[in-house]
Protein backbone atom coordinates (compact mmCIF):
# COMPACT_ATOMS: atom_id res chain seq x y z
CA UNK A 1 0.00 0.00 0.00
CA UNK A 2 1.32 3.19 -0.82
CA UNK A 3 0.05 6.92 -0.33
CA UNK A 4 0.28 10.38 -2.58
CA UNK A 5 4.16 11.91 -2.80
CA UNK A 6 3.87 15.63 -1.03
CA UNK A 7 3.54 17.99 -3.45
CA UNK A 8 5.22 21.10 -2.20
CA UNK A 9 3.02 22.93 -5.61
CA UNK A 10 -0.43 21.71 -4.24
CA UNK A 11 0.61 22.38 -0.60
CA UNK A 12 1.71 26.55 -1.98
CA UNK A 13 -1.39 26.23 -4.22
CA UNK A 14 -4.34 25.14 -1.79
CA UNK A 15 -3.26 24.74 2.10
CA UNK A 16 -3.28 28.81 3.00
CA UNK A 17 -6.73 29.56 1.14
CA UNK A 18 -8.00 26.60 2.49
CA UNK A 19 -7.36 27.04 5.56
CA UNK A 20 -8.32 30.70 5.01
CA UNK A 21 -11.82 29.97 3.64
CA UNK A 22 -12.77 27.63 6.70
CA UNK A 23 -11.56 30.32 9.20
CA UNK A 24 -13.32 33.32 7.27
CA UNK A 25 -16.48 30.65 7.87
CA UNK A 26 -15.96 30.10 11.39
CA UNK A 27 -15.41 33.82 12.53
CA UNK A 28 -18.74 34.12 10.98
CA UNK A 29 -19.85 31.70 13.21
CA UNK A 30 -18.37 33.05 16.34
CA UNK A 31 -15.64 30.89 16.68
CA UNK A 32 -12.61 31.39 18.40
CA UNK A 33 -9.69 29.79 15.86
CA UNK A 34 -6.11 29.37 15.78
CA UNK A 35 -4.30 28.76 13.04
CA UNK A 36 -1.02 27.31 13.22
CA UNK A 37 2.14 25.80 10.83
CA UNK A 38 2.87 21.92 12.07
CA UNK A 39 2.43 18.42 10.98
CA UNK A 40 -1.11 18.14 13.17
CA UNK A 41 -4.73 19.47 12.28
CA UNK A 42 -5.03 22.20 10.54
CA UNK A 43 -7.15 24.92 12.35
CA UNK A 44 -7.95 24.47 16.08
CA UNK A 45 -10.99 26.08 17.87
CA UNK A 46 -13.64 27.15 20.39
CA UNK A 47 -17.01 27.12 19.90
CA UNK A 48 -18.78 30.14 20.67
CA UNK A 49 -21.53 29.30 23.14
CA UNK A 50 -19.38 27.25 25.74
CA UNK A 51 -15.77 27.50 24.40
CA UNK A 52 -15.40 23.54 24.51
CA UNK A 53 -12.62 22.76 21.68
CA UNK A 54 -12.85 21.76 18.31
CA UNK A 55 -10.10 20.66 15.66
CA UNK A 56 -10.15 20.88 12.03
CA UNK A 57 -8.99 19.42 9.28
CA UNK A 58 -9.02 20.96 5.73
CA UNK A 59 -8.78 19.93 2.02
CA UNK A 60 -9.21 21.12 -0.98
CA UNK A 61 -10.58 18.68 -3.65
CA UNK A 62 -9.48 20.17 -7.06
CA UNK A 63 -11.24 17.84 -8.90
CA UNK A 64 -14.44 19.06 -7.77
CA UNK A 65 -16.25 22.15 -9.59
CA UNK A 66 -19.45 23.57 -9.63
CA UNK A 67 -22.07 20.86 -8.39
CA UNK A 68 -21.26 17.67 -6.42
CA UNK A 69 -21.25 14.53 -9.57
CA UNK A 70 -24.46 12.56 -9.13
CA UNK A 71 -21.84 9.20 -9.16
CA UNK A 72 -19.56 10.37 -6.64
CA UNK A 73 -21.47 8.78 -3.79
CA UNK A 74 -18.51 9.04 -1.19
CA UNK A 75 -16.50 11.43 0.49
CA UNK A 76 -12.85 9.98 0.51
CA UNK A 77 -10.53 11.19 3.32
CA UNK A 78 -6.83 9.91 3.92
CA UNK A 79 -6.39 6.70 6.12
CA UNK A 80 -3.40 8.46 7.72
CA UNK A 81 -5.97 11.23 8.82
CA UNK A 82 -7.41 8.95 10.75
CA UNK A 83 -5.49 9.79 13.68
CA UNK A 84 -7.29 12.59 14.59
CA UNK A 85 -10.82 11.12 14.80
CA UNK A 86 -8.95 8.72 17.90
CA UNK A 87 -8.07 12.22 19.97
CA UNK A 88 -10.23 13.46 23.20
CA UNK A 89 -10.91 16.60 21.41
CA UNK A 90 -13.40 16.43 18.14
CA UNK A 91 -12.31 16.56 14.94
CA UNK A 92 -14.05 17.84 11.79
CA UNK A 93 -13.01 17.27 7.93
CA UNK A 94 -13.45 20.10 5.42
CA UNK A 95 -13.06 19.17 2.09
CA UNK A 96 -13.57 21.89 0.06
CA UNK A 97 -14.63 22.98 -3.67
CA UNK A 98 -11.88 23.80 -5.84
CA UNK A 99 -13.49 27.50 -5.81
CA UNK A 100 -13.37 27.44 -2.14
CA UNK A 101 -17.20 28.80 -2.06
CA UNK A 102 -18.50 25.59 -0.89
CA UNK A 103 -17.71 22.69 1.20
CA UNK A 104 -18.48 18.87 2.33
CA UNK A 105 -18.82 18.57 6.52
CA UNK A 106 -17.70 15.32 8.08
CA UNK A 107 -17.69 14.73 11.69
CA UNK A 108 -14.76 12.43 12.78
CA UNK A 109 -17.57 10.38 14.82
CA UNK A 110 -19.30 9.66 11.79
CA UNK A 111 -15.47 8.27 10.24
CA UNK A 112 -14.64 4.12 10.67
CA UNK A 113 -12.28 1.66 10.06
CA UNK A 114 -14.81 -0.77 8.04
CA UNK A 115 -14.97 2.54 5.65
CA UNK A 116 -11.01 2.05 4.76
CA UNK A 117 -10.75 1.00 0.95
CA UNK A 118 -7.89 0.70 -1.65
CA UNK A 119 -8.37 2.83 -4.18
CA UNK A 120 -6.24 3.43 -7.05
CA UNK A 121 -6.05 7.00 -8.74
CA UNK A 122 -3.72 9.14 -10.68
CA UNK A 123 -0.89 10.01 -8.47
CA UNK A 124 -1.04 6.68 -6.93
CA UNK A 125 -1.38 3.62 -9.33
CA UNK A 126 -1.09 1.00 -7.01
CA UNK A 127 -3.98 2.17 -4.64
CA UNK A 128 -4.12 4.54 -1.32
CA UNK A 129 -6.21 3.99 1.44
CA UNK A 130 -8.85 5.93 2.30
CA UNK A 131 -12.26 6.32 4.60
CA UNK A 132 -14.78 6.28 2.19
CA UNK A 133 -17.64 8.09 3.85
CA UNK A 134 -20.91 7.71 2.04
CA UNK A 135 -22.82 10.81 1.07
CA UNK A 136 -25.44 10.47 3.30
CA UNK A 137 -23.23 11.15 6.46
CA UNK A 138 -22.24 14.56 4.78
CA UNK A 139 -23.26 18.12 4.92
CA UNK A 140 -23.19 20.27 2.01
CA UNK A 141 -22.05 24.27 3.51
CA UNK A 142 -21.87 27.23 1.42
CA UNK A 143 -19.03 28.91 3.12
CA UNK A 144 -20.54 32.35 1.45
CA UNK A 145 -24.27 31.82 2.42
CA UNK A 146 -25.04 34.72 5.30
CA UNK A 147 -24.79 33.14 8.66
CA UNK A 148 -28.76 33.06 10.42
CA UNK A 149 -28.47 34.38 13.73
């Protein structure tokens, strides 16, 4: 089993406005966030009602424009992400539009080990492992929809 190289160009490309476009959303929101360079999640936070903490992870899929395909009917998220659904603190998965307008909720509850499948793709021949969270456990979030109070 093998996983995707790094790609230093998709890292420049996509990890900043990612991370950007999720934290934009949450200040809307009233969350307290932190955003920090290191090899663990992405975006930490508290929520705004009783400060408890929250992690975040964030992708972009580049693949993905305008609405989600019809035959796409998973979400697939990194085995090696799994880590952070095993913490005390929550974790939740962005994985967002290649416009960064819209994005795909996953809560790392709703993330399990009989969801881990091979699956081969173009930067990995010989298959990656992933979670492959059906559709159904998903939310859809327009990051630029106006928050309801």
């Amino acid at each position: 089993m093998s996983s995707k190289p790094f790609s230093v160009t998709d890292y420049k490309k996509y990890d900043g406005p990612g991370k950007a476009a999720v934290r934009r959303y949450l200040d809307k929101l009233g969350y307290f966030t932190n955003a920090h360079e290191s090899r663990d999640v992405d975006l930490t936070s508290l929520t705004p009602d009783d400060f408890e903490p929250l992690n975040h992870e964030v992708e972009v899929k580049a693949v993905w424009e305008g609405e989600w395909p019809e035959d796409w009917k998973d979400v697939r998220i990194p085995k090696r992400k799994g880590r952070y659904t095993k913490r005390s603190v929550p974790v939740l998965f962005w994985v967002l539009r290649s416009d960064l307008r819209m994005t795909i909720l996953i809560k790392g509850s709703d993330i399990c080990d009989e969801q881990i499948k091979e699956v081969s793709n173009s930067r990995v021949r010989s298959g990656e492992e992933f979670y492959c969270v059906p559709i159904e456990l998903c939310k859809f979030v327009d990051l630029e929809a106006p928050v309801g109070d």
